[in-house]
C-alpha atoms as a PDB file:
ATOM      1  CA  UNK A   1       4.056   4.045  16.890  1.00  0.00           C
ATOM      2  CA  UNK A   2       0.832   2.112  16.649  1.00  0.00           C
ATOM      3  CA  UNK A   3      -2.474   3.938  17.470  1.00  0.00           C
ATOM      4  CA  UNK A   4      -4.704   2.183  19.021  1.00  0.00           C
ATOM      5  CA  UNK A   5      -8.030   2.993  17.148  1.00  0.00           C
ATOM      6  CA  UNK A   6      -8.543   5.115  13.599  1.00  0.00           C
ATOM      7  CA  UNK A   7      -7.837   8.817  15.447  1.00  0.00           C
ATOM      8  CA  UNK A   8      -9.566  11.362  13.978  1.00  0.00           C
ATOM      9  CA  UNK A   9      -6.832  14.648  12.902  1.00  0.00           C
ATOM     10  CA  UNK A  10      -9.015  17.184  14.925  1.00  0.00           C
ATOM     11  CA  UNK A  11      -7.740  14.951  17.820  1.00  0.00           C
ATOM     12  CA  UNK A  12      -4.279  15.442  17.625  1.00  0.00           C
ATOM     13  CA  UNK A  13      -2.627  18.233  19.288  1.00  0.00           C
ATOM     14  CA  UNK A  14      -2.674  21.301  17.079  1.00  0.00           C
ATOM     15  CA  UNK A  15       1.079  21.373  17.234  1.00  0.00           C
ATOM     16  CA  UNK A  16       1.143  17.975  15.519  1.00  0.00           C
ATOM     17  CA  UNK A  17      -1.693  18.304  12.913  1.00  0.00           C
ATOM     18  CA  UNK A  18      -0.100  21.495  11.092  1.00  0.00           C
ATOM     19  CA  UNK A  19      -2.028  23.127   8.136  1.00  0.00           C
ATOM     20  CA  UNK A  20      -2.912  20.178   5.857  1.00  0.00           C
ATOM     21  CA  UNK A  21      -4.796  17.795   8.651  1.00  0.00           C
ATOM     22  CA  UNK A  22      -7.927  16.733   7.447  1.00  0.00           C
ATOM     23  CA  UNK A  23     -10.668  14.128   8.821  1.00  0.00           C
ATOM     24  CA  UNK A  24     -11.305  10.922   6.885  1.00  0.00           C
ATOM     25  CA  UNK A  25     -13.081   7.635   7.766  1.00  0.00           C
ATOM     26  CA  UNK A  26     -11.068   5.529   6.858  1.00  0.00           C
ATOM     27  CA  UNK A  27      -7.217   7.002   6.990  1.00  0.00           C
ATOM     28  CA  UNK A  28      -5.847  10.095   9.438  1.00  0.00           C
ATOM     29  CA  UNK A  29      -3.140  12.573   7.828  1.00  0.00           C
ATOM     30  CA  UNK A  30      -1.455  15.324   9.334  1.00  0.00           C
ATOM     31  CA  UNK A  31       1.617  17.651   8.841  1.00  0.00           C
ATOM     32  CA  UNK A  32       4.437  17.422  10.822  1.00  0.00           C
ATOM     33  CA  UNK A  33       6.105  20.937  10.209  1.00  0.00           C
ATOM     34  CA  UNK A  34       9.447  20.534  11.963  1.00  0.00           C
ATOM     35  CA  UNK A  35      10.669  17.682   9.879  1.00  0.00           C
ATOM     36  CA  UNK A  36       8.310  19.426   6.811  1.00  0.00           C
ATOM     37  CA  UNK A  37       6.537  15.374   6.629  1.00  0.00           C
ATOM     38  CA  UNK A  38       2.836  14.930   5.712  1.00  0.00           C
ATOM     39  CA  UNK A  39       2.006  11.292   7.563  1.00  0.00           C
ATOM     40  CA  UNK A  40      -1.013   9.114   6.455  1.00  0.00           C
ATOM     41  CA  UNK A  41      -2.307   5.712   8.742  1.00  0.00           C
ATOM     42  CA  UNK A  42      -4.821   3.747   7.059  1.00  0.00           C
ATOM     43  CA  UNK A  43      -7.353   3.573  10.036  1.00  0.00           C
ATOM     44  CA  UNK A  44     -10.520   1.401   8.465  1.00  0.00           C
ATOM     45  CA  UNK A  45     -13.617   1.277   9.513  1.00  0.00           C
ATOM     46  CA  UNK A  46     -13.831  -2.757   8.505  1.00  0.00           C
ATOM     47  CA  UNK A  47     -10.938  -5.127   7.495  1.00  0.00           C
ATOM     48  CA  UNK A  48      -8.030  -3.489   7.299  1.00  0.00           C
ATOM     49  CA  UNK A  49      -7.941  -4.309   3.199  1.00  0.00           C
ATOM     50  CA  UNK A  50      -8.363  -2.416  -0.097  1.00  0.00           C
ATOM     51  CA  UNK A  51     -11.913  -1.784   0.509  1.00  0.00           C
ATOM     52  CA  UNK A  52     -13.742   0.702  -2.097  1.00  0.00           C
ATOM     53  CA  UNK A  53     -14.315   2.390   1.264  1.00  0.00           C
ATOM     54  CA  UNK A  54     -11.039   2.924   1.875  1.00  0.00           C
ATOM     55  CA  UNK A  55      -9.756   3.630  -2.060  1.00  0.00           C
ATOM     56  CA  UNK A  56     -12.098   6.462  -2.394  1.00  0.00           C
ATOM     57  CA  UNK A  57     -10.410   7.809   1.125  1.00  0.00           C
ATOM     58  CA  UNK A  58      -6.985   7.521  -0.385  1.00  0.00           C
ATOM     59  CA  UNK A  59      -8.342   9.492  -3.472  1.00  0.00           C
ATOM     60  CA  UNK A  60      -9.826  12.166  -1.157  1.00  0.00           C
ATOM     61  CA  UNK A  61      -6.876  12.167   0.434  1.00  0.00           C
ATOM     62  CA  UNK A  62      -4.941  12.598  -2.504  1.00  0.00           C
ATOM     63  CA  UNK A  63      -6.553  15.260  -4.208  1.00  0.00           C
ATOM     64  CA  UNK A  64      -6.862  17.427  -0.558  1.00  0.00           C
ATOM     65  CA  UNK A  65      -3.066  17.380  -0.193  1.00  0.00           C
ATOM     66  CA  UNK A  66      -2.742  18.277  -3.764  1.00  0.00           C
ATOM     67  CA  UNK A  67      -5.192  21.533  -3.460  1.00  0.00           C
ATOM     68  CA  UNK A  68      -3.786  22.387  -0.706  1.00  0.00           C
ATOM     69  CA  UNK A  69      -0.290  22.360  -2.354  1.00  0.00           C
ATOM     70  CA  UNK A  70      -1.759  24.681  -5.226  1.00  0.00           C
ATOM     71  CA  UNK A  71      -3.031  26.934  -2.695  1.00  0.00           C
ATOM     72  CA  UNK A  72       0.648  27.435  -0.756  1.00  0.00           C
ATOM     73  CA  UNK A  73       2.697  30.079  -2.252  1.00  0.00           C
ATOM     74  CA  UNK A  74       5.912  27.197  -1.359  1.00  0.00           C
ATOM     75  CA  UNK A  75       5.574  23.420  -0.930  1.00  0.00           C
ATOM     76  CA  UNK A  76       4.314  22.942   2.531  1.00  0.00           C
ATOM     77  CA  UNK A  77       5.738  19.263   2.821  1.00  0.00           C
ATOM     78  CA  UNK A  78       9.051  17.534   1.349  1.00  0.00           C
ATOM     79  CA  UNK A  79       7.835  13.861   2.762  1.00  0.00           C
ATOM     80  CA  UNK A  80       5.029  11.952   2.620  1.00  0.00           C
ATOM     81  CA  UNK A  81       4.639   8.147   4.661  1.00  0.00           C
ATOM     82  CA  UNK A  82       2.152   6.034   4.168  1.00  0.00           C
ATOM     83  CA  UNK A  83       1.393   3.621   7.725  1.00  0.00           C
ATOM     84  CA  UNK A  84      -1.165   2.039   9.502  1.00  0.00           C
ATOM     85  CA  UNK A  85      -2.932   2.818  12.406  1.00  0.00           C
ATOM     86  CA  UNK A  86      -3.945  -1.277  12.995  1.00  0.00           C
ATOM     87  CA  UNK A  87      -0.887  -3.189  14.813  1.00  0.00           C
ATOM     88  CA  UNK A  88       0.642  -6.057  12.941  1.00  0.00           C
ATOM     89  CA  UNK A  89      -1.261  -4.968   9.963  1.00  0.00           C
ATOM     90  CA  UNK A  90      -0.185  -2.580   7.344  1.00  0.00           C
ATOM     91  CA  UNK A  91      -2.824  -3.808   4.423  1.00  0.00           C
ATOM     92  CA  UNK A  92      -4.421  -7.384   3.904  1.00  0.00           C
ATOM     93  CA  UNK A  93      -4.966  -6.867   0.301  1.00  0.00           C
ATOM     94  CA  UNK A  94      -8.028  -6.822  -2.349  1.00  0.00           C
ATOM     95  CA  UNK A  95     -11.467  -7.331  -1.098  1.00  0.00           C
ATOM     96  CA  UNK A  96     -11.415 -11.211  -1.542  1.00  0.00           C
ATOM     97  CA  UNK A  97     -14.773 -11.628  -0.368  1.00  0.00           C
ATOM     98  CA  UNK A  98     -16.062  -9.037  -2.829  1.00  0.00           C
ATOM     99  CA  UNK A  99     -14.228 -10.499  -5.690  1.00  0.00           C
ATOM    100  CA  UNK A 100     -15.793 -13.904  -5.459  1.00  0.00           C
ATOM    101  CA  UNK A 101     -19.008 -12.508  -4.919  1.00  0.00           C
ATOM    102  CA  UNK A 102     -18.806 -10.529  -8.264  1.00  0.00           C
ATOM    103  CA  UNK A 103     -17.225 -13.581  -9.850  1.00  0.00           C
ATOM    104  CA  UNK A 104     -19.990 -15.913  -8.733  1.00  0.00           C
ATOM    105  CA  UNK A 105     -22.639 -13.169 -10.172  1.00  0.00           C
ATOM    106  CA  UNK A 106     -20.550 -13.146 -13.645  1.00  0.00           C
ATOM    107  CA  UNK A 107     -19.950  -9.385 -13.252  1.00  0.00           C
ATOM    108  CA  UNK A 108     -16.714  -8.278 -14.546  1.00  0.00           C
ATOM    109  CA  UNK A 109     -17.746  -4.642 -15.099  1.00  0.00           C
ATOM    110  CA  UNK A 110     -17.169  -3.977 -11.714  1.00  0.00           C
ATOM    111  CA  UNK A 111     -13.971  -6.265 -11.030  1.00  0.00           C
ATOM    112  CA  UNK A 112     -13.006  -4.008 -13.794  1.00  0.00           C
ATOM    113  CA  UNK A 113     -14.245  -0.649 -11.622  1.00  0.00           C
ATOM    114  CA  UNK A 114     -12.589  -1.639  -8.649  1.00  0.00           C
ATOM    115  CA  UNK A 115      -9.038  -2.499 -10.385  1.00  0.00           C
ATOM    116  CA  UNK A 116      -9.821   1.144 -12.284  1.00  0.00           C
ATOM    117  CA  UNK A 117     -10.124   3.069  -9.006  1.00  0.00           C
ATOM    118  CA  UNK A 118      -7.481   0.510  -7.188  1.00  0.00           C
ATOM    119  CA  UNK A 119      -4.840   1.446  -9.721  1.00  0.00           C
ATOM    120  CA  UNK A 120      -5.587   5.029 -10.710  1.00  0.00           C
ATOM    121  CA  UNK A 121      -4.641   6.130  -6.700  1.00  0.00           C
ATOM    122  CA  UNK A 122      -2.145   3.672  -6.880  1.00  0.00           C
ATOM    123  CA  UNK A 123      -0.393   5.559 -10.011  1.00  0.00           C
ATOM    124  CA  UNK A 124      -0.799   8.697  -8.224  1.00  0.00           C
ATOM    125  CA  UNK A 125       1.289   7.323  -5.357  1.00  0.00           C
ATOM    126  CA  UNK A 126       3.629   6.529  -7.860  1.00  0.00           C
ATOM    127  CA  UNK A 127       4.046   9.781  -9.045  1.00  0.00           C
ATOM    128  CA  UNK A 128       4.242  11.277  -5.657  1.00  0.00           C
ATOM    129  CA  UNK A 129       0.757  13.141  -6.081  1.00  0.00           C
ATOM    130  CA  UNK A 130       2.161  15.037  -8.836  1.00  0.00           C
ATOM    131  CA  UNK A 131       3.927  17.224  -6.035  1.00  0.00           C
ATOM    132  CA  UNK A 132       7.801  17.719  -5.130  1.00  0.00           C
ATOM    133  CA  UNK A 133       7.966  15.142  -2.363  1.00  0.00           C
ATOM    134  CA  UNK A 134       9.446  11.910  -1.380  1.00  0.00           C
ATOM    135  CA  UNK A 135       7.415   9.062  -0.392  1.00  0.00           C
ATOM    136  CA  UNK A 136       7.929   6.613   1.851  1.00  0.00           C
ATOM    137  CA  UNK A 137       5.990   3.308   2.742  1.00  0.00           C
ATOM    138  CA  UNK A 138       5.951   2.439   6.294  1.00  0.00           C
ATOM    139  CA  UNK A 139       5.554  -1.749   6.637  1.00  0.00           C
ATOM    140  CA  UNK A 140       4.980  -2.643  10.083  1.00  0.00           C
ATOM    141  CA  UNK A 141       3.169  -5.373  10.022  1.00  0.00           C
ATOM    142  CA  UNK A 142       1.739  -7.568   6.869  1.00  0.00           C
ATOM    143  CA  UNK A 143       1.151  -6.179   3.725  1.00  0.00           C
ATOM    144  CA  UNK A 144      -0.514  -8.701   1.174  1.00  0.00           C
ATOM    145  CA  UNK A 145      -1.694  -9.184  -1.980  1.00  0.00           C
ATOM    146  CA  UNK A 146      -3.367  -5.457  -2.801  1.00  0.00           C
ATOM    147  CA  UNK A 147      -1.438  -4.220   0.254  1.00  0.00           C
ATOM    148  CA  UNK A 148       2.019  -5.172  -0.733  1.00  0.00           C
ATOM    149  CA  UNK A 149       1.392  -3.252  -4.578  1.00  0.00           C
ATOM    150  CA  UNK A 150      -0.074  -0.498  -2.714  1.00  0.00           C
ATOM    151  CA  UNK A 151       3.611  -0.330  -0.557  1.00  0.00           C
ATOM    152  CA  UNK A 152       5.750  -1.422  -4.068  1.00  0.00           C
ATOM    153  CA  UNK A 153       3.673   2.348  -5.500  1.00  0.00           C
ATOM    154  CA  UNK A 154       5.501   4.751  -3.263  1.00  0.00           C
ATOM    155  CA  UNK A 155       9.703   5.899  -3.615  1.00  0.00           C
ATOM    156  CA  UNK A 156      10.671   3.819  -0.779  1.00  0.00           C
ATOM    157  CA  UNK A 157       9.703   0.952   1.614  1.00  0.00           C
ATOM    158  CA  UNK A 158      11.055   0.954   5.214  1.00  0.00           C
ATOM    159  CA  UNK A 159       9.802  -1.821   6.860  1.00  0.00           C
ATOM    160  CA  UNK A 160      10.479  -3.528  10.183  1.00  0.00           C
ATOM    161  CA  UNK A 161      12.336  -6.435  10.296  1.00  0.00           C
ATOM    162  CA  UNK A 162       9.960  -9.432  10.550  1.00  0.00           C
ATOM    163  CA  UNK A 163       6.804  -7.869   8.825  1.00  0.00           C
ATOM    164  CA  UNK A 164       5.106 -10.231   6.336  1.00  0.00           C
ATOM    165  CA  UNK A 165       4.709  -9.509   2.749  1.00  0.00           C
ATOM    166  CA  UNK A 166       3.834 -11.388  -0.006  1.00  0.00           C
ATOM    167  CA  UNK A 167       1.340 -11.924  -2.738  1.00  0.00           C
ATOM    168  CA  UNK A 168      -0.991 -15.125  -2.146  1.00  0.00           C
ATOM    169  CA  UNK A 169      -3.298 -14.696  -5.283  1.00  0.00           C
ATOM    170  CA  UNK A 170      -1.986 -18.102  -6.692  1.00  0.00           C
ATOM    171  CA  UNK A 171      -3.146 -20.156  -4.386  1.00  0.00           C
ATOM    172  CA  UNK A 172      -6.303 -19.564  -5.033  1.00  0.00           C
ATOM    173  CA  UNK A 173      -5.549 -19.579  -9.094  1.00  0.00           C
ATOM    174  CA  UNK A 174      -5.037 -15.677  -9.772  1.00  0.00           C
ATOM    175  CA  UNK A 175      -2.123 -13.539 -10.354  1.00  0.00           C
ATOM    176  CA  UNK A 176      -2.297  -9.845  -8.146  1.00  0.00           C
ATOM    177  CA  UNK A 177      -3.078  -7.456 -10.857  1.00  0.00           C
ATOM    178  CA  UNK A 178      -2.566  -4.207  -9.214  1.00  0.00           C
ATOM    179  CA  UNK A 179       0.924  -3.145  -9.803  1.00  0.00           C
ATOM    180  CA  UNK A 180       2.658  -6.296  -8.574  1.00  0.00           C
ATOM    181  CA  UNK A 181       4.238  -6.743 -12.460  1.00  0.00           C
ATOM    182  CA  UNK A 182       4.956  -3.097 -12.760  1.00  0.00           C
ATOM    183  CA  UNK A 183       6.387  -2.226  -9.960  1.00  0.00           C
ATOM    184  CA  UNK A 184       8.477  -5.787  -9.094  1.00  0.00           C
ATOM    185  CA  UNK A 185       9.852  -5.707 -12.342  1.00  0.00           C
ATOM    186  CA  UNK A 186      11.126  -2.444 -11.997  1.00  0.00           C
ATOM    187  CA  UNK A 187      12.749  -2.995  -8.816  1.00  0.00           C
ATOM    188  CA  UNK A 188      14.282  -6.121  -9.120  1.00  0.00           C
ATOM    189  CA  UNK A 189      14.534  -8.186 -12.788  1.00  0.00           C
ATOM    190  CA  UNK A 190      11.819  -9.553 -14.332  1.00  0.00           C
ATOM    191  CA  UNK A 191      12.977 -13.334 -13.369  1.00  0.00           C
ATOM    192  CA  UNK A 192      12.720 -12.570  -9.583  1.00  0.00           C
ATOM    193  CA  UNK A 193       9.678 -10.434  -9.986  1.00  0.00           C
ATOM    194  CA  UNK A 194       7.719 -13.599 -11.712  1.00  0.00           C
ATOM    195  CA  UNK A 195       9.924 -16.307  -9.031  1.00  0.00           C
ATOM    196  CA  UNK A 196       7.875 -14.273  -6.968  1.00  0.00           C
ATOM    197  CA  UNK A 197       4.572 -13.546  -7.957  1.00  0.00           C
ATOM    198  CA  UNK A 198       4.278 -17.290  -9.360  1.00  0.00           C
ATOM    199  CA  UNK A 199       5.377 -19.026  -5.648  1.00  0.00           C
ATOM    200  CA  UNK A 200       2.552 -17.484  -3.237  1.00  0.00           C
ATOM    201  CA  UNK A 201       5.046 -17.167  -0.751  1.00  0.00           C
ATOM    202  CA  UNK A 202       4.885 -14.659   1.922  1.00  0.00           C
ATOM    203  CA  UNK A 203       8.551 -13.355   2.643  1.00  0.00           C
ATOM    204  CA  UNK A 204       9.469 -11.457   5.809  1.00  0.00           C
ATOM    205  CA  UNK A 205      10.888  -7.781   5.308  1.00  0.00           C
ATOM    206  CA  UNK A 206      14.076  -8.971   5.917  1.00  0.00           C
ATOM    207  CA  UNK A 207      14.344 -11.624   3.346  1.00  0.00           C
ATOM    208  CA  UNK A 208      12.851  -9.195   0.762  1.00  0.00           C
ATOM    209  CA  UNK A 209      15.674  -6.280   1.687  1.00  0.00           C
ATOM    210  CA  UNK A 210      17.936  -8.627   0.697  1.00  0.00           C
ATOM    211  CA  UNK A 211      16.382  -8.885  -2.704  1.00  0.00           C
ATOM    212  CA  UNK A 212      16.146  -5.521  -3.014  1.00  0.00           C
ATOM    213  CA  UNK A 213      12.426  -5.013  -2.814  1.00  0.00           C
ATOM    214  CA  UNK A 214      12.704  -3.460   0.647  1.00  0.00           C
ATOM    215  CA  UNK A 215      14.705  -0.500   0.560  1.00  0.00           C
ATOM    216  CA  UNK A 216      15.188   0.451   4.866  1.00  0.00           C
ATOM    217  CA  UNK A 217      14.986  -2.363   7.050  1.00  0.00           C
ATOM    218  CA  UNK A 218      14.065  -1.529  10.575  1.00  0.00           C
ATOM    219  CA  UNK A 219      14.215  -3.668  13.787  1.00  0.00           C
ATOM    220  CA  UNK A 220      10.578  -4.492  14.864  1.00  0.00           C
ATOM    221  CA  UNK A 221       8.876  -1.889  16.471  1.00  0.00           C
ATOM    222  CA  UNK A 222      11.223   0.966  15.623  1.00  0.00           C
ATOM    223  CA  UNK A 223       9.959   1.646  11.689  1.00  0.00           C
ATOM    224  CA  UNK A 224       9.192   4.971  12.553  1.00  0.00           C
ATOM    225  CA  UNK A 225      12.078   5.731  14.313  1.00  0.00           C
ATOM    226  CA  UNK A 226      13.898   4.885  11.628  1.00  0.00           C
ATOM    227  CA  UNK A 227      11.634   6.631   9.097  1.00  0.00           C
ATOM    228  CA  UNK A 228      11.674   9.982  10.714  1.00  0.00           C
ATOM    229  CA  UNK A 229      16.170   9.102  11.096  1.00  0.00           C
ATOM    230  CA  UNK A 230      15.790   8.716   7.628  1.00  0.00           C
ATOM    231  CA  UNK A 231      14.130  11.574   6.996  1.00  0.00           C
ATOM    232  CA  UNK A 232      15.857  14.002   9.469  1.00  0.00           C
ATOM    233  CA  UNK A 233      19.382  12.677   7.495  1.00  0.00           C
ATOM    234  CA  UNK A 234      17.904  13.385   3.961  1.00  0.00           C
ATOM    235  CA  UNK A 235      16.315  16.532   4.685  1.00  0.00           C
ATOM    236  CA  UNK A 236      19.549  18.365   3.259  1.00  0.00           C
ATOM    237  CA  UNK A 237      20.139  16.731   0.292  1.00  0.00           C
ATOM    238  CA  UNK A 238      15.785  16.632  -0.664  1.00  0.00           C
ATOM    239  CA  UNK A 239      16.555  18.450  -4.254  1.00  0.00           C
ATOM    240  CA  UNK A 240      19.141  15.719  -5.349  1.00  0.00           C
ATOM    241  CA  UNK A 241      16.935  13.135  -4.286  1.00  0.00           C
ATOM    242  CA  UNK A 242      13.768  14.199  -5.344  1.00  0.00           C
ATOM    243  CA  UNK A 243      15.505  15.307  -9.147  1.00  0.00           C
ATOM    244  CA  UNK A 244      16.699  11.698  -8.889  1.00  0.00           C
ATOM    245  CA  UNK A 245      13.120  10.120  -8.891  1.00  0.00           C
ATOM    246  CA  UNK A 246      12.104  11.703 -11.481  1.00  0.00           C
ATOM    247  CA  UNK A 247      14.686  10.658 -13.211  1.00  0.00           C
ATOM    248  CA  UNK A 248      13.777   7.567 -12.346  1.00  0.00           C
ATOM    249  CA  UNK A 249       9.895   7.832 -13.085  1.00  0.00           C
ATOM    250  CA  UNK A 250      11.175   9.336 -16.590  1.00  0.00           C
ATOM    251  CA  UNK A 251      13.392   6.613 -17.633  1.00  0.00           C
ATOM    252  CA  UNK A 252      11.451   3.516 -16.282  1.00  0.00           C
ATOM    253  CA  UNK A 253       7.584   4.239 -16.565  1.00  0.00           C
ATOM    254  CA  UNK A 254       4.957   2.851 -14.877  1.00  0.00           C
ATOM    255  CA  UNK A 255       1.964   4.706 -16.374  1.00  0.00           C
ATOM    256  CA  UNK A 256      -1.692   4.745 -15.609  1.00  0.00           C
ATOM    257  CA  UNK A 257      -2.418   2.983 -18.620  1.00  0.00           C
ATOM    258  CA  UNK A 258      -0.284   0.450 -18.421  1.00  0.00           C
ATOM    259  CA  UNK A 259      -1.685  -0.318 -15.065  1.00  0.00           C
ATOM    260  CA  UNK A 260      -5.365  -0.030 -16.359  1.00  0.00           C
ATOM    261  CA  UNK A 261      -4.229  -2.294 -19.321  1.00  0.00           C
ATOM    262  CA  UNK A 262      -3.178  -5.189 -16.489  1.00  0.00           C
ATOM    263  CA  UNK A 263      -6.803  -5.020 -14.786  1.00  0.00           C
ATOM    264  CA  UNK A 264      -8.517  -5.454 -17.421  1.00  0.00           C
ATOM    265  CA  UNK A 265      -5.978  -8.901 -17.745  1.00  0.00           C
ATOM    266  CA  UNK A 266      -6.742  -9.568 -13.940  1.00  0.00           C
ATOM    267  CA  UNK A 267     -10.674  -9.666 -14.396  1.00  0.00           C
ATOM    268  CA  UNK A 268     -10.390 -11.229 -17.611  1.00  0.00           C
ATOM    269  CA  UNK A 269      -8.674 -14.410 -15.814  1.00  0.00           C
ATOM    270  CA  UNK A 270     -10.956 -13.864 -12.685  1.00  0.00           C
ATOM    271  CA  UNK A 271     -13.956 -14.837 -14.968  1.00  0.00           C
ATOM    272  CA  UNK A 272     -11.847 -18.038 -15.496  1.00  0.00           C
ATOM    273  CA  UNK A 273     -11.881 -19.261 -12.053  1.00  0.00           C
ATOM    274  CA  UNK A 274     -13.749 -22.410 -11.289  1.00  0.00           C
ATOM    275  CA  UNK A 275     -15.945 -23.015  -7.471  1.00  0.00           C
ATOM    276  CA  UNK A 276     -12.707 -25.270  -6.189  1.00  0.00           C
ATOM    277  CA  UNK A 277     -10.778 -21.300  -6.764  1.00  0.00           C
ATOM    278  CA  UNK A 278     -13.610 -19.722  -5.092  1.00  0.00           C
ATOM    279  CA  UNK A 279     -13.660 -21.793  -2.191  1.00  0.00           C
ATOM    280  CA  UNK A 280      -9.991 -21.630  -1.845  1.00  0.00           C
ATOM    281  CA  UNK A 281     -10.833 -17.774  -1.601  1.00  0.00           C
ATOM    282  CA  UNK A 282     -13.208 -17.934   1.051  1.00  0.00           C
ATOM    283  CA  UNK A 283     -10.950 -20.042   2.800  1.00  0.00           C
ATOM    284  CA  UNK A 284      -8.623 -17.576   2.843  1.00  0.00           C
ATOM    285  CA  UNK A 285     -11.358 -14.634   3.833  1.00  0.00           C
ATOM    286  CA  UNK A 286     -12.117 -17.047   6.410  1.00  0.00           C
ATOM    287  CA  UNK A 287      -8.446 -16.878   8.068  1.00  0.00           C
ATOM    288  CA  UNK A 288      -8.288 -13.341   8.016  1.00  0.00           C
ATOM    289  CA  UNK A 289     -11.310 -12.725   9.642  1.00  0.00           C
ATOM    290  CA  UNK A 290     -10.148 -15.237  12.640  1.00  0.00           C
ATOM    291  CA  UNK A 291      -6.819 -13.480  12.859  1.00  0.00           C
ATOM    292  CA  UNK A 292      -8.398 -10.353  13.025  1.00  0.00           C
ATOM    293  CA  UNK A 293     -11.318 -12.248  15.922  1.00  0.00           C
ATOM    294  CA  UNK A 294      -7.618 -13.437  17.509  1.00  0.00           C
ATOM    295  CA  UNK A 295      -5.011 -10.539  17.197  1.00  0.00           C
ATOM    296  CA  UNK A 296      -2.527 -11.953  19.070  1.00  0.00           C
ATOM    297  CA  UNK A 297      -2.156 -15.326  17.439  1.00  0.00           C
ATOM    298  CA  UNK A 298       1.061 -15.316  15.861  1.00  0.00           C
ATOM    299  CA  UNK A 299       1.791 -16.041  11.680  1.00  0.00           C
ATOM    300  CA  UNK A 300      -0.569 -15.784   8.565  1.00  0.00           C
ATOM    301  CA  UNK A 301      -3.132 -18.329   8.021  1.00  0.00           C
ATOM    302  CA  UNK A 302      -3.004 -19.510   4.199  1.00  0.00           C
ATOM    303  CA  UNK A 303      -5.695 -20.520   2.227  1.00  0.00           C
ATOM    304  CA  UNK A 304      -3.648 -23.419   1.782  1.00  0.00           C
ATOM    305  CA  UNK A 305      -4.205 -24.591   4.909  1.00  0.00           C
END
């Protein structure tokens, strides 16, 4: 279920928040103690994209649920989902407008902060905090660029049926350099992963289930429905599942350095782009900002367009 505006946890009914509800600016989390499932919306205070703003939440976030997981005498949650609190929108992606800023000033120390902080919470996703839960992305809407490798970080995607996601970075001359590689090549071979970082398209959840990328596909406007099904059926068999991502994490490695290692490629080429690459940027800032000015227009303005 969509909320309506970011809802801070002291709002919810006590008998929804359970012990690990915190406030953020940027994101809402609570505990759900019946089905033992910690749920996160990204609820920004801006664009709904990969701010800093809304990284440095996520870390907060992070290292709260961790503490408070230290200070439990037994795990307090088996589940964690990652949503969003803005309809039709899980995450737009990198902060385009910031990146061409720092391009046009020449400063790739802090394209080279930004990826730093972008992927170090994203390789804690990855990992699962750390903790012995399952995660679960929640796609309901589109999930681009930054947005989509934020999704590809957690165990599993469920997404509804004719949610948008996709990785536009080469049409405007870049490659997404936030997990994308890792994580695509890891689910799917590293053929399709490229196919697909190297066409721009933007591929409905549907298509991208089919590939493999998506693992739950959900009819529109029941993802967390299905979610909480999916949940409610696994609950029993948590041990086998969790001991089997691990596994996986052991035997195909995504590590934080590897990640790092790819952001410092990403600003490296960044530096590289020309003012036509720029401009193609802005175009495409420009088209977010009138879908989000026009909510109820239907599709995803390129920058190609």
């Amino acid at each position: 279920m969509y909320l309506d505006r970011p809802t801070a946890a002291q709002d919810l009914p006590a008998s929804r928040q359970g012990s690990l509800a915190a406030g953020f600016d940027n994101l809402t989390l609570r505990l759900e103690e019946d089905s033992r499932s910690l749920w996160c919306h990204m609820a920004p205070a801006g664009k709904p994209s990969y701010t800093m703003a809304l990284m440095q939440d996520v870390h907060a976030m992070q290292h709260h649920v961790a503490a408070r997981f230290a200070a439990s005498a037994a795990p307090p949650a088996d589940w964690f989902v990652m949503a969003s609190a803005v309809p039709g929108i899980y995450n737009l992606g990198g902060d385009l407008a910031h990146f061409a800023q720092r391009i046009r000033a020449r400063d790739h120390a802090a394209l080279v902060r930004y990826g730093h902080v972008a992927v170090e919470a994203i390789h804690r996703n990855h990992i699962a905090f750390g903790l012995p839960m399952v995660t679960l992305a929640l796609v309901q809407g589109d999930a681009l660029g930054g947005g989509f490798e934020h999704a590809l970080s957690f165990d599993m995607i469920v997404a509804e049926r004719s949610a948008k996601l996709g990785l536009p970075e080469v049409l405007f001359n870049m490659f997404p350099g936030m997990g994308a590689y890792s994580f695509l090549s890891r689910r799917i071979d590293r053929r399709r992963a490229e196919a697909l970082i190297s066409s721009g398209r933007i591929h409905s959840a549907e298509e991208l289930h089919e590939m493999g990328v998506v693992d739950i596909l959900a009819e529109d406007g029941e993802g967390e429905a299905v979610a909480r099904d999916y949940i409610l059926r696994q609950s029993r068999k948590h041990n086998a599942l969790l001991t089997m991502l691990r596994a996986r994490r052991r035997v195909n490695p995504v590590t934080l350095e590897e990640l790092r290692d790819v952001v410092e490629m990403w600003a490296a080429a960044a530096m590289n782009l020309g003012e036509a690459d720029l401009k193609k940027m802005d175009r495409l800032v420009a088209a977010q900002d009138r879908r989000l000015a026009a909510p109820a227009s239907p599709g995803y303005a390129t920058a190609a367009e």
